[in-house]
N, C-alpha and C. Protein backbone atom coordinates (compact mmCIF):
# COMPACT_ATOMS: atom_id res chain seq x y z
N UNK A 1 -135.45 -100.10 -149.11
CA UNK A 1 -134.62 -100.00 -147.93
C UNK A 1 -133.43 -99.09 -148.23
N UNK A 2 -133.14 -98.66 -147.19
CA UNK A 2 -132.21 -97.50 -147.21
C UNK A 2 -130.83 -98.12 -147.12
N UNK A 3 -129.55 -97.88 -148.42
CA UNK A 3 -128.51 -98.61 -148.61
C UNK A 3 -127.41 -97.45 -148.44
N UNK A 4 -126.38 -96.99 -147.32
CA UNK A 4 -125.74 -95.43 -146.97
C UNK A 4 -124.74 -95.90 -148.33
N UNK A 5 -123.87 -94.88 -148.32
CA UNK A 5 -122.92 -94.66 -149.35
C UNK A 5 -121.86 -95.72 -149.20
N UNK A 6 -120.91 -95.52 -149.92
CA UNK A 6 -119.61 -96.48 -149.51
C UNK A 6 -118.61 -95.83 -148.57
N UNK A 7 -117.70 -95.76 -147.63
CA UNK A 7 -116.98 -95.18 -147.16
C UNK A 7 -116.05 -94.27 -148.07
N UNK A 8 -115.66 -92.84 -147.52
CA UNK A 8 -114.89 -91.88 -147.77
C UNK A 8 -114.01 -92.20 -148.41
N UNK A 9 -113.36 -93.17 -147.64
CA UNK A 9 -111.64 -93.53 -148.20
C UNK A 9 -111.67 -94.78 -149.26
N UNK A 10 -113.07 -95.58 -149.47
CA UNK A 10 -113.37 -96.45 -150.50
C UNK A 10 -113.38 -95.66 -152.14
N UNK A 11 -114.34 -94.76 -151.88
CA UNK A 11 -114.09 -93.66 -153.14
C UNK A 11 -113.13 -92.97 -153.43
N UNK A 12 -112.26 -92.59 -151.90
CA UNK A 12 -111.04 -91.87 -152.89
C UNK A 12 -110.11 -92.88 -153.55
N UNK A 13 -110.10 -93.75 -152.58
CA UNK A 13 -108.95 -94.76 -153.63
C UNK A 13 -110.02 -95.39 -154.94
N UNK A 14 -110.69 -95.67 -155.10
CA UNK A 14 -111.62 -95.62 -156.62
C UNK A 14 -111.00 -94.17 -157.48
N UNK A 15 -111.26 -93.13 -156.78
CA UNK A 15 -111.32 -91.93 -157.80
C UNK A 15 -109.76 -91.42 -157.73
N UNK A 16 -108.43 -92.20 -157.16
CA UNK A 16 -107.35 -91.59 -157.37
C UNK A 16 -107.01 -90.90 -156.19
N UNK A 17 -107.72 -90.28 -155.55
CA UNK A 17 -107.47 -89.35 -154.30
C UNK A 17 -107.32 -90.10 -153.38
N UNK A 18 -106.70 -91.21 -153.02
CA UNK A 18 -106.19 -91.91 -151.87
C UNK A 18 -105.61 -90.90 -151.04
N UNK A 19 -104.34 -90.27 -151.49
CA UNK A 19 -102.74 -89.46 -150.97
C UNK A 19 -104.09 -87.93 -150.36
N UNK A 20 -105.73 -87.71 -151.00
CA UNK A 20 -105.71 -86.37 -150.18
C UNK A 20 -106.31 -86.45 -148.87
N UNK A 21 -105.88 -85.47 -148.14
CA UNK A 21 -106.32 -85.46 -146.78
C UNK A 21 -107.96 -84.54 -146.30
N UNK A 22 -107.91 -83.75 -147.60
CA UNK A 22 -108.45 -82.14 -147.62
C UNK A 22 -110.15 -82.47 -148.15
N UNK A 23 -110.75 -83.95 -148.33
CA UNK A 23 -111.89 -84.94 -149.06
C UNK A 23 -112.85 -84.48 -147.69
N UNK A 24 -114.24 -83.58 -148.12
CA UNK A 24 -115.17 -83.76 -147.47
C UNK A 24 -116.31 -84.52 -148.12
N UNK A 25 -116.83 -85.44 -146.92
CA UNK A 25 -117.81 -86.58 -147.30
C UNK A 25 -119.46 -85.80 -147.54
N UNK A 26 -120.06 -85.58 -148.62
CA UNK A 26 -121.21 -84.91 -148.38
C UNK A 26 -122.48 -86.09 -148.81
N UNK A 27 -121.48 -87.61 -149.23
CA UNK A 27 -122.79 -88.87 -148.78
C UNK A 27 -123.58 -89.28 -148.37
N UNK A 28 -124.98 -89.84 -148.93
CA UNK A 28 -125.98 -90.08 -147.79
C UNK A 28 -126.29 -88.57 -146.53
N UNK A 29 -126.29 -87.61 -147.56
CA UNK A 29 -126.98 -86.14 -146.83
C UNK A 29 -126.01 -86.12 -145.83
N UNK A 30 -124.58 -86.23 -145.46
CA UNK A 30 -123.93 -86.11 -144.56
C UNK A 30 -123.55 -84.60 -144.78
N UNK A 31 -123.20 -84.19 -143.09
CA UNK A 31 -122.51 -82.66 -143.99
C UNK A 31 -121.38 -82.18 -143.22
N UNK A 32 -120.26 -82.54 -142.96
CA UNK A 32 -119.29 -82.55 -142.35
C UNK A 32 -119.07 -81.15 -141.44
N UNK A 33 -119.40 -80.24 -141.98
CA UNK A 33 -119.69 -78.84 -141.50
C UNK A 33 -120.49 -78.35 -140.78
N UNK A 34 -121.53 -79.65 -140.20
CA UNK A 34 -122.84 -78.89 -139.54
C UNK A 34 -123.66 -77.87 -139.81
N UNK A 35 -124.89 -78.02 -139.22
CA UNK A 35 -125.88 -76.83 -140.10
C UNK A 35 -125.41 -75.45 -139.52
N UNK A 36 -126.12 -74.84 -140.62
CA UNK A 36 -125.56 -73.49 -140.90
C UNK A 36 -126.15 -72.41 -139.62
N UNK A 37 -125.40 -71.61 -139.66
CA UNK A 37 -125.82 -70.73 -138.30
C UNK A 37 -127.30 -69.98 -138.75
N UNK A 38 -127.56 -69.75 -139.68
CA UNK A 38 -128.87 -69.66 -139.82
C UNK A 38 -129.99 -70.87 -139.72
N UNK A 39 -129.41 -72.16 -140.10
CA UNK A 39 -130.59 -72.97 -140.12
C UNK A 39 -130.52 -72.98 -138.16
N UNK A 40 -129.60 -73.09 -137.45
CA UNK A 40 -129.97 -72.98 -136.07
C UNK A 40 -130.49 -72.02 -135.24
N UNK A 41 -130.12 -70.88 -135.81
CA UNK A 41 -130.95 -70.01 -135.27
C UNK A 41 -133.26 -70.12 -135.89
N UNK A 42 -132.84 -70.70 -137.09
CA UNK A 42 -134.44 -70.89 -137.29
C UNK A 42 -135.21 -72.08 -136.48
N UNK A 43 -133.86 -72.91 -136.26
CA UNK A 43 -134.52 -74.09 -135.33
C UNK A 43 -134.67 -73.69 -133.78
N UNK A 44 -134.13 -72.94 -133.42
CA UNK A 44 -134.12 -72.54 -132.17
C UNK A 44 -135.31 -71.27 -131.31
N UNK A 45 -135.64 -70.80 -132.80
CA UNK A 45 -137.00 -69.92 -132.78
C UNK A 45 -137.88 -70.81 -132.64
N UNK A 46 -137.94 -72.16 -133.37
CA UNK A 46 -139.04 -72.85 -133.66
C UNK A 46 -139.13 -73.48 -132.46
N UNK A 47 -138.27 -73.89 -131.87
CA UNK A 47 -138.45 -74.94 -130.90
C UNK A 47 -139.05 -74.32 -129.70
N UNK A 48 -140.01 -73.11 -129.35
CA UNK A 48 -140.56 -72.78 -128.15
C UNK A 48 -142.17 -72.90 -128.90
N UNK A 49 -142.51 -73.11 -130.52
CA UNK A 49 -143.45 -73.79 -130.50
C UNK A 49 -143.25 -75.51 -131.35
N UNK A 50 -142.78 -75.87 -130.37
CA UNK A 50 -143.10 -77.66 -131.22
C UNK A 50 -143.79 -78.25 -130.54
N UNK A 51 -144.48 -77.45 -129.76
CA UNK A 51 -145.62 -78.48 -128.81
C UNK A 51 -147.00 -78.27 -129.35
N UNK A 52 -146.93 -77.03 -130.29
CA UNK A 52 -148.44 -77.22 -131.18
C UNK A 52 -148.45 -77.67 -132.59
């Protein structure tokens, strides 16, 4: 079974970084940045065939 990470602000205060603001979460395949303008443009080609 699938168990997600611990929260953001659980690890920074573990790892000292409570005080930063600047902490991106890349946990449990998260990606705070959204996919990349290339992976959307490949999804967006693809998606006029996902019906075969």
């Amino acid at each position: 079974m699938y168990e997600p990470g611990k929260p953001i602000k659980e690890v920074a205060r573990e790892l000292g970084f409570a005080g930063v603001s600047e902490i991106i979460n890349v946990a449990s395949n998260k990606n705070e940045l959204g996919p990349s303008p290339k992976a959307m443009k490949a999804m967006a080609a693809a998606a006029t065939e996902m019906h075969r």
